[in-house]
C-alpha atoms as a PDB file:
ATOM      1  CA  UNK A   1      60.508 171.129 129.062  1.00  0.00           C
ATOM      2  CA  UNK A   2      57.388 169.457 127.875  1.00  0.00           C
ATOM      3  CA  UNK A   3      56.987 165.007 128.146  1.00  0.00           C
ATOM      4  CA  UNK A   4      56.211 163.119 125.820  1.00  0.00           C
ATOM      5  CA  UNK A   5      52.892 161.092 126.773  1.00  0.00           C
ATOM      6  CA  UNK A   6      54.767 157.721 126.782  1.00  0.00           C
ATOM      7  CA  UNK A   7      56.961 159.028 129.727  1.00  0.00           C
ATOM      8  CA  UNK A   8      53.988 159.706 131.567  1.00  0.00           C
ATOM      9  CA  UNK A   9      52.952 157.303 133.804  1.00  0.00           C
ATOM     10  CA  UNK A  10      49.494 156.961 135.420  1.00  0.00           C
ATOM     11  CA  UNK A  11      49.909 158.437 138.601  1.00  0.00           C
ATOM     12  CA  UNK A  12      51.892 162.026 137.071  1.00  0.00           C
ATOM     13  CA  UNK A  13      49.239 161.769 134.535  1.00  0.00           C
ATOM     14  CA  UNK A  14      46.560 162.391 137.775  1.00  0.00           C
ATOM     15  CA  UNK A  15      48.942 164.542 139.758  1.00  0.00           C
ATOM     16  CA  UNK A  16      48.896 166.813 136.731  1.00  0.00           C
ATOM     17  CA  UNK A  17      44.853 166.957 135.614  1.00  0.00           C
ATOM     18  CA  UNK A  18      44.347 167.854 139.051  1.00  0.00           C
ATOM     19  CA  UNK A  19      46.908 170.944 138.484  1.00  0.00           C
ATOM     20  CA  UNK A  20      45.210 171.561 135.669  1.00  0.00           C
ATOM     21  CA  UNK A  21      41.644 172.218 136.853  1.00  0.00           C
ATOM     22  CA  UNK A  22      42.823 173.940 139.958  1.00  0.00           C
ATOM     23  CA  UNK A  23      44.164 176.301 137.541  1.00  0.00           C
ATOM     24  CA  UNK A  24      41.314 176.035 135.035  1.00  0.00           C
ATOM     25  CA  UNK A  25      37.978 175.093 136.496  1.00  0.00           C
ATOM     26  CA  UNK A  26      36.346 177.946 139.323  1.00  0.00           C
ATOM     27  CA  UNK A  27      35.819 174.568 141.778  1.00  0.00           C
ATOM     28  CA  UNK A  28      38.986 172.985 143.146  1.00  0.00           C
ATOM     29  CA  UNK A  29      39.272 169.106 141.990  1.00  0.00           C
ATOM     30  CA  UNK A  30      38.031 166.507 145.170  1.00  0.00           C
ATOM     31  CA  UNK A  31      39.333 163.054 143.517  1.00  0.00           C
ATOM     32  CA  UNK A  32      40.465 161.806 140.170  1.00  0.00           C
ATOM     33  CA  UNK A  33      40.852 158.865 137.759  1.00  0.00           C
ATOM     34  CA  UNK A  34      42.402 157.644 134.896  1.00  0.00           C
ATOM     35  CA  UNK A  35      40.445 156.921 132.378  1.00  0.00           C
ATOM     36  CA  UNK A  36      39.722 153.305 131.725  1.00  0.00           C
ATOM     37  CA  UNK A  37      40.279 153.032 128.110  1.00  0.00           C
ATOM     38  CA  UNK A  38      43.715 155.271 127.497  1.00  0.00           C
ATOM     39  CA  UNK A  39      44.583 156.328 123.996  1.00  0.00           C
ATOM     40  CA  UNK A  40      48.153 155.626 122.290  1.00  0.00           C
ATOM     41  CA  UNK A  41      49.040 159.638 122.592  1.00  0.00           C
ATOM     42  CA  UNK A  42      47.184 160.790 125.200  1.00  0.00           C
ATOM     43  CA  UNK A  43      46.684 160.657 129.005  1.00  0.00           C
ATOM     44  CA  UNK A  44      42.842 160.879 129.612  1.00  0.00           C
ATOM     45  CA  UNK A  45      41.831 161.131 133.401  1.00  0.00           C
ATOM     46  CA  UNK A  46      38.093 161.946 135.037  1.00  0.00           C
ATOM     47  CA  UNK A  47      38.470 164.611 137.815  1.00  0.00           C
ATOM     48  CA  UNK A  48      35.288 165.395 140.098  1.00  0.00           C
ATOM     49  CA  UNK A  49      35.198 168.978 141.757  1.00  0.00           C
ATOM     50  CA  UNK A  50      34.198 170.215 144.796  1.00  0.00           C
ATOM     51  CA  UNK A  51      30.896 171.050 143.416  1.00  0.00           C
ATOM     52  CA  UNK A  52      30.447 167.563 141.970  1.00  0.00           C
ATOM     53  CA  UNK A  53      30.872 168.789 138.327  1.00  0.00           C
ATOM     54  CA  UNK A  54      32.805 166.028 136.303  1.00  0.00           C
ATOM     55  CA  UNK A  55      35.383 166.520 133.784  1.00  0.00           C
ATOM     56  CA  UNK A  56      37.492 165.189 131.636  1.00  0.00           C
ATOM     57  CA  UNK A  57      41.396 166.508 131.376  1.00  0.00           C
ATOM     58  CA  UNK A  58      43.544 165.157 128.185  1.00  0.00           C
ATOM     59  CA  UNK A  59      46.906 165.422 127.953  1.00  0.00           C
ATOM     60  CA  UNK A  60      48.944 165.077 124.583  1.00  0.00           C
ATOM     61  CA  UNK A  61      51.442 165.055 122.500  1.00  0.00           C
ATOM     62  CA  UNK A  62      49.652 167.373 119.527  1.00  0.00           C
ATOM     63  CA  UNK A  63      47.529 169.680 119.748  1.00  0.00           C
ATOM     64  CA  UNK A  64      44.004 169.728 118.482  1.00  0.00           C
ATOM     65  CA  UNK A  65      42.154 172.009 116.457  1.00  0.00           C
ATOM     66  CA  UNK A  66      39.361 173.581 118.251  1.00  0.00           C
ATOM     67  CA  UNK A  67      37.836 175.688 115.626  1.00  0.00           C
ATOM     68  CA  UNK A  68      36.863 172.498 113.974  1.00  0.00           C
ATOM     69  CA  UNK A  69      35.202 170.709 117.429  1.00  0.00           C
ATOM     70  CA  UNK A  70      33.412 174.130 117.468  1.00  0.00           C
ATOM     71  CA  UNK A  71      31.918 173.976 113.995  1.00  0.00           C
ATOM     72  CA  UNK A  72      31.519 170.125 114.853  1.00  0.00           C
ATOM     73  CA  UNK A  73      28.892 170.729 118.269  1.00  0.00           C
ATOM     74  CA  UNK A  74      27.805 173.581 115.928  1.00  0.00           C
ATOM     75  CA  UNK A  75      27.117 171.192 113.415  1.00  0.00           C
ATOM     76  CA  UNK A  76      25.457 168.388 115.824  1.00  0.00           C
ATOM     77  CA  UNK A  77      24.992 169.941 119.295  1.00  0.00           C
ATOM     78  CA  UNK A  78      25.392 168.013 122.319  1.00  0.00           C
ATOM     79  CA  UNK A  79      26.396 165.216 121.302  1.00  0.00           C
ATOM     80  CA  UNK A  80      29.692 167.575 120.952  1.00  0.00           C
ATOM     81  CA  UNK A  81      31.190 168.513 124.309  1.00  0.00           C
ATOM     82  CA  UNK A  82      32.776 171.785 124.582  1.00  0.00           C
ATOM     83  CA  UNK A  83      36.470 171.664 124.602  1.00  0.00           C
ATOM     84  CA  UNK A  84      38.818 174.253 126.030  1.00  0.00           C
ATOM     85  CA  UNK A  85      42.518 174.107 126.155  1.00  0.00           C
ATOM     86  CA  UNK A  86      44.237 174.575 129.173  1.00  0.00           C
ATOM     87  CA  UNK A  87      47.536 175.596 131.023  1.00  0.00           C
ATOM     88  CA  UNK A  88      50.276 172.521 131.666  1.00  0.00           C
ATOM     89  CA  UNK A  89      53.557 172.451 133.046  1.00  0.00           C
ATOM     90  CA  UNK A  90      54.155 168.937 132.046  1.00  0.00           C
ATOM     91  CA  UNK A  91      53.078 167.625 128.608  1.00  0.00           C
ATOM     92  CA  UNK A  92      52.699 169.449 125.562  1.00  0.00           C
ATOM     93  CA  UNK A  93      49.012 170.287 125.059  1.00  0.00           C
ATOM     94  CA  UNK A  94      46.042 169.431 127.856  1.00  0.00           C
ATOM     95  CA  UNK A  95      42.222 170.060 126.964  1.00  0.00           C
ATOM     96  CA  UNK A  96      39.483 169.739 129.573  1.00  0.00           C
ATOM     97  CA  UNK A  97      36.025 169.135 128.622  1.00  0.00           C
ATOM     98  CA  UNK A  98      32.868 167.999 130.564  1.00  0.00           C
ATOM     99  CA  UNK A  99      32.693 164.660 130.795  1.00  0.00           C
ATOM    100  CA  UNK A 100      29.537 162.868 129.134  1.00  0.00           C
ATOM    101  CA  UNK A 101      28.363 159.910 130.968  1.00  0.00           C
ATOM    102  CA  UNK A 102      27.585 156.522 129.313  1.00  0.00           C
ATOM    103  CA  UNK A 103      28.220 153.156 128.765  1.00  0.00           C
ATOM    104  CA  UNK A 104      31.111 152.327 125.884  1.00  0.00           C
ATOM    105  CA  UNK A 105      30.161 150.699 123.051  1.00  0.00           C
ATOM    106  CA  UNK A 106      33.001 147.657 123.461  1.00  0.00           C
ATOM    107  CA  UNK A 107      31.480 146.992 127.305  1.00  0.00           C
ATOM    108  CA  UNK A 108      28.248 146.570 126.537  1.00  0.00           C
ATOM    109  CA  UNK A 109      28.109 142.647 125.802  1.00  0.00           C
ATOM    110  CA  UNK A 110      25.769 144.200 122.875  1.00  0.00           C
ATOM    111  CA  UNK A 111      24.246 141.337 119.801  1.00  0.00           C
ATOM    112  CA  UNK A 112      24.734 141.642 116.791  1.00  0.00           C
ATOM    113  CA  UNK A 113      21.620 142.643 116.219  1.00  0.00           C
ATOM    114  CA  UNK A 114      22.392 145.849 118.393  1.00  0.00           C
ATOM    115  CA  UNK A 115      25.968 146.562 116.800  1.00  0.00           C
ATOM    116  CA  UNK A 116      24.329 146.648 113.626  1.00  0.00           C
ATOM    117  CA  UNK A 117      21.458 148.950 114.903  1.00  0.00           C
ATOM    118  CA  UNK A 118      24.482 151.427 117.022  1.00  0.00           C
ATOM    119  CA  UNK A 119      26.495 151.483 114.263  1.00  0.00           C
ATOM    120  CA  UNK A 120      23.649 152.645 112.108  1.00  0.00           C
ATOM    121  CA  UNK A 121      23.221 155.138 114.379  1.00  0.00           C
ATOM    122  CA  UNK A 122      26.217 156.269 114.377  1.00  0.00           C
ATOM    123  CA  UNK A 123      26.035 156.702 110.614  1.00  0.00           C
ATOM    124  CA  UNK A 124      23.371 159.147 110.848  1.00  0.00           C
ATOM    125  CA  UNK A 125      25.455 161.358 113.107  1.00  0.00           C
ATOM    126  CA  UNK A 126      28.435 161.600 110.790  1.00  0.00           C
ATOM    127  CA  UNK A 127      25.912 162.068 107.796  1.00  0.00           C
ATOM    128  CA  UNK A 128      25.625 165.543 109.437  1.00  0.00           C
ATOM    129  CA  UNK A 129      28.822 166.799 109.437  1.00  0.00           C
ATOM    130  CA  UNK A 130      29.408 167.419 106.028  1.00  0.00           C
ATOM    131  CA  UNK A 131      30.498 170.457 104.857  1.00  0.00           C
ATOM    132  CA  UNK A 132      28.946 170.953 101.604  1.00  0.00           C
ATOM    133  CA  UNK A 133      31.722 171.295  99.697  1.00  0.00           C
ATOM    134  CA  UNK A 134      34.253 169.072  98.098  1.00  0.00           C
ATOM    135  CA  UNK A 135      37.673 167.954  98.818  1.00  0.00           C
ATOM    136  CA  UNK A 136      39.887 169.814  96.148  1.00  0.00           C
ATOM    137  CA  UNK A 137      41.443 172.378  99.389  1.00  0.00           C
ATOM    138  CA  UNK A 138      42.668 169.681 101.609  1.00  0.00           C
ATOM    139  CA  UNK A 139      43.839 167.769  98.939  1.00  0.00           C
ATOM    140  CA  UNK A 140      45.944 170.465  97.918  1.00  0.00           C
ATOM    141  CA  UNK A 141      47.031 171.981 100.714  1.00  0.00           C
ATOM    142  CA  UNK A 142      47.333 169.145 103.158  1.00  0.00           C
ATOM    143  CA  UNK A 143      46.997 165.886 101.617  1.00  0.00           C
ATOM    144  CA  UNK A 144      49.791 166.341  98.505  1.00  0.00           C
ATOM    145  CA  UNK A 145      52.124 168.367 100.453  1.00  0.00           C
ATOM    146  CA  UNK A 146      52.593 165.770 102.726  1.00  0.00           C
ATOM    147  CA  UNK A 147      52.818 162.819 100.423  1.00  0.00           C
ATOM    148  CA  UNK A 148      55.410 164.467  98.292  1.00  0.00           C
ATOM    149  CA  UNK A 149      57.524 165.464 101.654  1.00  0.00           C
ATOM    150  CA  UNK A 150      57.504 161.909 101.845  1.00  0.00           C
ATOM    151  CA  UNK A 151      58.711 160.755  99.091  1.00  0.00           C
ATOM    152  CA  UNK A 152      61.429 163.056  99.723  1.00  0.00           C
ATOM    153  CA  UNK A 153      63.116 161.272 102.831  1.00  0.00           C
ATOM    154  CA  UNK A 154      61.665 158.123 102.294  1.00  0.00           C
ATOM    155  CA  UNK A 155      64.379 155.612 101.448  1.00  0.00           C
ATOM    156  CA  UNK A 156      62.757 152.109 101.224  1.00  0.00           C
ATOM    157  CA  UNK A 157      62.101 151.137  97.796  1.00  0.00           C
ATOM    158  CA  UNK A 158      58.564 149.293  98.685  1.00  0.00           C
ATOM    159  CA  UNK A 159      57.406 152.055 100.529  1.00  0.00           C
ATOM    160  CA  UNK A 160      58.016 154.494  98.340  1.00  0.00           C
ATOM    161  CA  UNK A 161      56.636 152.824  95.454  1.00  0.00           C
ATOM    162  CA  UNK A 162      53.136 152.835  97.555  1.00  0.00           C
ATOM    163  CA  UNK A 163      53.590 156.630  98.656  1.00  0.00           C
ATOM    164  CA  UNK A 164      53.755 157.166  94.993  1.00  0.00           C
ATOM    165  CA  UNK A 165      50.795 155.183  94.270  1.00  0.00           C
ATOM    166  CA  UNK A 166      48.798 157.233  96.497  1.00  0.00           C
ATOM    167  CA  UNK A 167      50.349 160.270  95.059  1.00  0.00           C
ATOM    168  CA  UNK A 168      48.878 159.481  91.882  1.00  0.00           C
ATOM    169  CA  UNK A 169      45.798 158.829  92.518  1.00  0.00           C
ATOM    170  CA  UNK A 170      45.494 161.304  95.198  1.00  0.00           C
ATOM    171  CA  UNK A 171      43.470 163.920  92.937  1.00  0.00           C
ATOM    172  CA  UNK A 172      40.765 161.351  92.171  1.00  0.00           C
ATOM    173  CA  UNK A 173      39.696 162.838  95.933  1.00  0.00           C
ATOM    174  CA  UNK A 174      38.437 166.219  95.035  1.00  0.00           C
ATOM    175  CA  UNK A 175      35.896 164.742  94.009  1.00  0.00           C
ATOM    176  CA  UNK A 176      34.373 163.410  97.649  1.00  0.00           C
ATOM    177  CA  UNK A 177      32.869 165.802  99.769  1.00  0.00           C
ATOM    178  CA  UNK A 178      34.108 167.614 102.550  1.00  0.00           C
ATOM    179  CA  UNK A 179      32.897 166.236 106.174  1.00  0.00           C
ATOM    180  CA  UNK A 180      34.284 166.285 109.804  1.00  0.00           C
ATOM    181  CA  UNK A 181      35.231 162.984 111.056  1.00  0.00           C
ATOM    182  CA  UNK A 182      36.604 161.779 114.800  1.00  0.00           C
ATOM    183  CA  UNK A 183      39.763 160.101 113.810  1.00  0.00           C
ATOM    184  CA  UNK A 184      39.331 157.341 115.105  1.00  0.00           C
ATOM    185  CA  UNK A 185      35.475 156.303 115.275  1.00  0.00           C
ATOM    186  CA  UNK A 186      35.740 152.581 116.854  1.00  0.00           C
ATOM    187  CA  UNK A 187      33.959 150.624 119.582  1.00  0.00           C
ATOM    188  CA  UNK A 188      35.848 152.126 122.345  1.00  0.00           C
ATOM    189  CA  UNK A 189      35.392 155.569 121.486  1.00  0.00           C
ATOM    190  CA  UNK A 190      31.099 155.467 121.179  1.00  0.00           C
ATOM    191  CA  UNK A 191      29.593 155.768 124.821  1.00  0.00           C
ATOM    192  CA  UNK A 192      26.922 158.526 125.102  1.00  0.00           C
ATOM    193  CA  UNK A 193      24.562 157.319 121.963  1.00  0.00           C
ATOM    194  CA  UNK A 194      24.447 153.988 123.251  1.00  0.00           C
ATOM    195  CA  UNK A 195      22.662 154.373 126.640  1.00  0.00           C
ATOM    196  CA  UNK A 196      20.267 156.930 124.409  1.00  0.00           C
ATOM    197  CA  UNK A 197      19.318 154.220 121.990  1.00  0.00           C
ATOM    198  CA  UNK A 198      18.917 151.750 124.274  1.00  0.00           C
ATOM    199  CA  UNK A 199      16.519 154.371 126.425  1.00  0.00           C
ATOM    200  CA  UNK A 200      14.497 155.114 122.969  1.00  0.00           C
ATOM    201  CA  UNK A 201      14.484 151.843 121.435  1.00  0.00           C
ATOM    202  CA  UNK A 202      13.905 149.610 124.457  1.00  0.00           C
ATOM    203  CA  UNK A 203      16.839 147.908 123.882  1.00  0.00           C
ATOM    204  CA  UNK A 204      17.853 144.849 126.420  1.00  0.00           C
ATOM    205  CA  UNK A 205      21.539 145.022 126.629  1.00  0.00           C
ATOM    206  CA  UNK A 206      23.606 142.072 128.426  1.00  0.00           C
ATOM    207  CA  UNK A 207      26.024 143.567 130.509  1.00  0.00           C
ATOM    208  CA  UNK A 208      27.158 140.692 132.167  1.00  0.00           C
ATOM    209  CA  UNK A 209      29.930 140.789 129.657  1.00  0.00           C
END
């Protein structure tokens, strides 16, 4: 029976990436780590093989859609890793992809100056990933469906009211275009594109921080 990522402590979360890549990877893992920065529904840990090839092994509680981080690195390249899902005896869904070295944004001791310039940056890249098209699909197959299965068990008075609000305006949408998106693009989550602008740019970062 699958855990839920909450019940997973550090050290299972290690015992079982390294399961994971003996199973998955063609070199057997030599040492692992948990990842530094850990997100709320997901066990991340770095695992180095024999062969000193680095990856990174998530475990989680849903899965994730591949066919969209495909047309995402197909959309942008590198700055995509490839993503595979692999075989887990102990949480619901584990990925392993290589893992891309760099500095995270949040570590950096970075000026303003720089935050402004990184998060321009980082603009640019999700300027690529729209899809030409607009919204008017996922807004009615994914984004009304679940609104109005809301407002079908929700009880509370106040938070219905706002469910409904969105409801309503929820067509105005269609309208936007269509683009891939990380969920959850924050200062923790940037690494790779900072040591690359800093390399191109000249940038002096103070990582005394």
């Amino acid at each position: 029976m699958p855990t839920l990522i909450e019940s997973i402590g550090s050290d299972a979360a290690i015992k079982e990436a390294k399961y994971v890549v003996a199973r998955f990877c063609t070199s057997l893992p030599k040492s692992a780590r948990a990842a530094p920065t850990q997100g709320m529904y997901s066990r991340t840990t770095f695992v180095t093989l024999h062969d000193e090839t680095q990856v990174v092994v998530q475990l989680k509680d849903n899965d994730i859609d591949l066919t969209k981080v495909a047309l995402a690195r197909s959309l942008l390249g590198d700055v995509v890793p490839v993503m595979q899902a692999a075989n887990t005896t102990l949480a619901h869904f584990a990925y392993v992809s290589p893992l891309v070295p760099g500095t995270v944004w949040f570590r950096a001791g970075m000026t303003t100056e720089q935050d402004v310039e990184l998060a321009y940056q980082t603009a640019l890249i999700l300027a690529k990933c729209s899809l030409g098209v607009d919204s008017t699909g996922t807004v009615d197959n994914y984004i009304l469906p679940r609104l109005r299965e809301l407002l079908g068990i929700v009880e509370n008075e106040s938070m219905r009211s706002r469910i409904q609000a969105l409801f309503n305006i929820a067509n105005c949408l269609k309208s936007l275009p269509l683009s891939l998106c990380h969920i959850d693009v924050n200062a923790s989550n940037v690494g790779d594109l900072l040591d690359k602008m800093v390399e191109q740019k000249g940038l002096t970062i103070n990582r005394s921080s």
